[in-house]
Protein backbone atom coordinates (compact mmCIF):
# COMPACT_ATOMS: atom_id res chain seq x y z
CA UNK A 1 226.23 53.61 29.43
CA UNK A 2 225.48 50.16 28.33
CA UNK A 3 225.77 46.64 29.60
CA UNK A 4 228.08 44.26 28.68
CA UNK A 5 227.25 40.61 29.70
CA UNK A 6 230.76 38.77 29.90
CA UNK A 7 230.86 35.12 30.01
CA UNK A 8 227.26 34.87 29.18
CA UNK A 9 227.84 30.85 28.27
CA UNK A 10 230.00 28.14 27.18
CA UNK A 11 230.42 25.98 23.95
CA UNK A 12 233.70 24.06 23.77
CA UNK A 13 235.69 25.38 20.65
CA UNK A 14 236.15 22.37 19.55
CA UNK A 15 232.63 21.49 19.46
CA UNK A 16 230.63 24.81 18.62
CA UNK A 17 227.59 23.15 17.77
CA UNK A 18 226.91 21.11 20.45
CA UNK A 19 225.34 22.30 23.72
CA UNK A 20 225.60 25.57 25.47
CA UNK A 21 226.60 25.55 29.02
CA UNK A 22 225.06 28.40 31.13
CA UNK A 23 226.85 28.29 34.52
CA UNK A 24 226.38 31.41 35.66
CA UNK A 25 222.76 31.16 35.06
CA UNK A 26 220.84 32.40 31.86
CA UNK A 27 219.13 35.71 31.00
CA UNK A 28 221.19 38.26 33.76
CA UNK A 29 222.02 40.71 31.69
CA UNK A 30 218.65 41.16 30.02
CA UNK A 31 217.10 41.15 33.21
CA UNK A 32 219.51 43.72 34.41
CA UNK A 33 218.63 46.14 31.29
CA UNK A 34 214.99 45.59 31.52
CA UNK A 35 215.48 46.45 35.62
CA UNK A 36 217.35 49.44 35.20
CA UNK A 37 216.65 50.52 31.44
CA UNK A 38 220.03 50.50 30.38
CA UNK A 39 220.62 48.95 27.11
CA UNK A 40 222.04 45.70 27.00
CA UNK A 41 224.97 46.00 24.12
CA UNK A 42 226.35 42.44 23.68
CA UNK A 43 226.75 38.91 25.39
CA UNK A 44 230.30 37.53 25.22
CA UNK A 45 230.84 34.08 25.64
CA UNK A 46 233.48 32.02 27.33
CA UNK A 47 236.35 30.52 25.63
CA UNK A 48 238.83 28.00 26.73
CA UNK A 49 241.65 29.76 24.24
CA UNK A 50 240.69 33.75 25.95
CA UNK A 51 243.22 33.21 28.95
CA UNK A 52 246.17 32.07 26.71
CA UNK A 53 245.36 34.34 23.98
CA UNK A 54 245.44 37.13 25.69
CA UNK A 55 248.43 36.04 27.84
CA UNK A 56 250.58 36.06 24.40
CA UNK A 57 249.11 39.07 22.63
CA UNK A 58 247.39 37.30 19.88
CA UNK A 59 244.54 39.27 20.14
CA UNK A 60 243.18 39.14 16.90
CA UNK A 61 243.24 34.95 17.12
CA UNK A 62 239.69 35.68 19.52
CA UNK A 63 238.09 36.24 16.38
CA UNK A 64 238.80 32.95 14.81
CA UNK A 65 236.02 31.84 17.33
CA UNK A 66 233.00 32.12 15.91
CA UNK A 67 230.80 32.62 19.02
CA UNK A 68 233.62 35.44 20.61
CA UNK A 69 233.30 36.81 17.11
CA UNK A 70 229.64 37.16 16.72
CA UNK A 71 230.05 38.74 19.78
CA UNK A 72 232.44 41.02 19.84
CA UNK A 73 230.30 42.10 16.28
CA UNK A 74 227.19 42.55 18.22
CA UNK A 75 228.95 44.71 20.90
CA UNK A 76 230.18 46.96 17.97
CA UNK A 77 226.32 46.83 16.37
CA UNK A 78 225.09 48.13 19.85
CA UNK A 79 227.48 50.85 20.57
CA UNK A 80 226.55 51.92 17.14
CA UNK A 81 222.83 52.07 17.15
CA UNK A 82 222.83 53.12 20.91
CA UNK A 83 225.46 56.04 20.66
CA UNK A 84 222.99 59.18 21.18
CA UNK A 85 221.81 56.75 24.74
CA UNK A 86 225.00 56.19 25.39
CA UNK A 87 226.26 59.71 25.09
CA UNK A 88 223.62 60.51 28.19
């Protein structure tokens, strides 16, 4: 059991370095793990492209954004080093 914090923030594709937009708030999912001592595995990040991508099958075209990738990397990292808590 682990949590997975989806749509964590916002940064515009086109513009990855600029500002991140938290609108559902900031810190949730940590606070959640820290409440309930359940390990929190990754926070992915909104994308503009997810909707279409996904609508067309491209699947693998998430990764071409950097801050879905990083993600998506850190969800594998914490599955990984949290698979005997996991387990139960």
């Amino acid at each position: 059991l682990g949590i997975i914090e989806n749509m964590s923030w916002f940064t515009p594709s086109k513009h990855p370095d600029e500002k991140i937009f938290f609108f559902f708030g900031k810190g949730g999912g940590e606070k959640l793990s820290n409440t309930f001592s359940i390990p929190l595995l990754a926070q992915i990040p909104m994308n503009e492209n997810i909707c279409e991508i996904c609508d067309t099958g491209r699947l693998n075209d998430l990764f071409n954004d950097a801050g879905v990738k990083t993600g998506f990397d850190n969800l594998l990292k914490g599955i990984v080093s949290n698979r005997g808590a996991l387990v139960g």
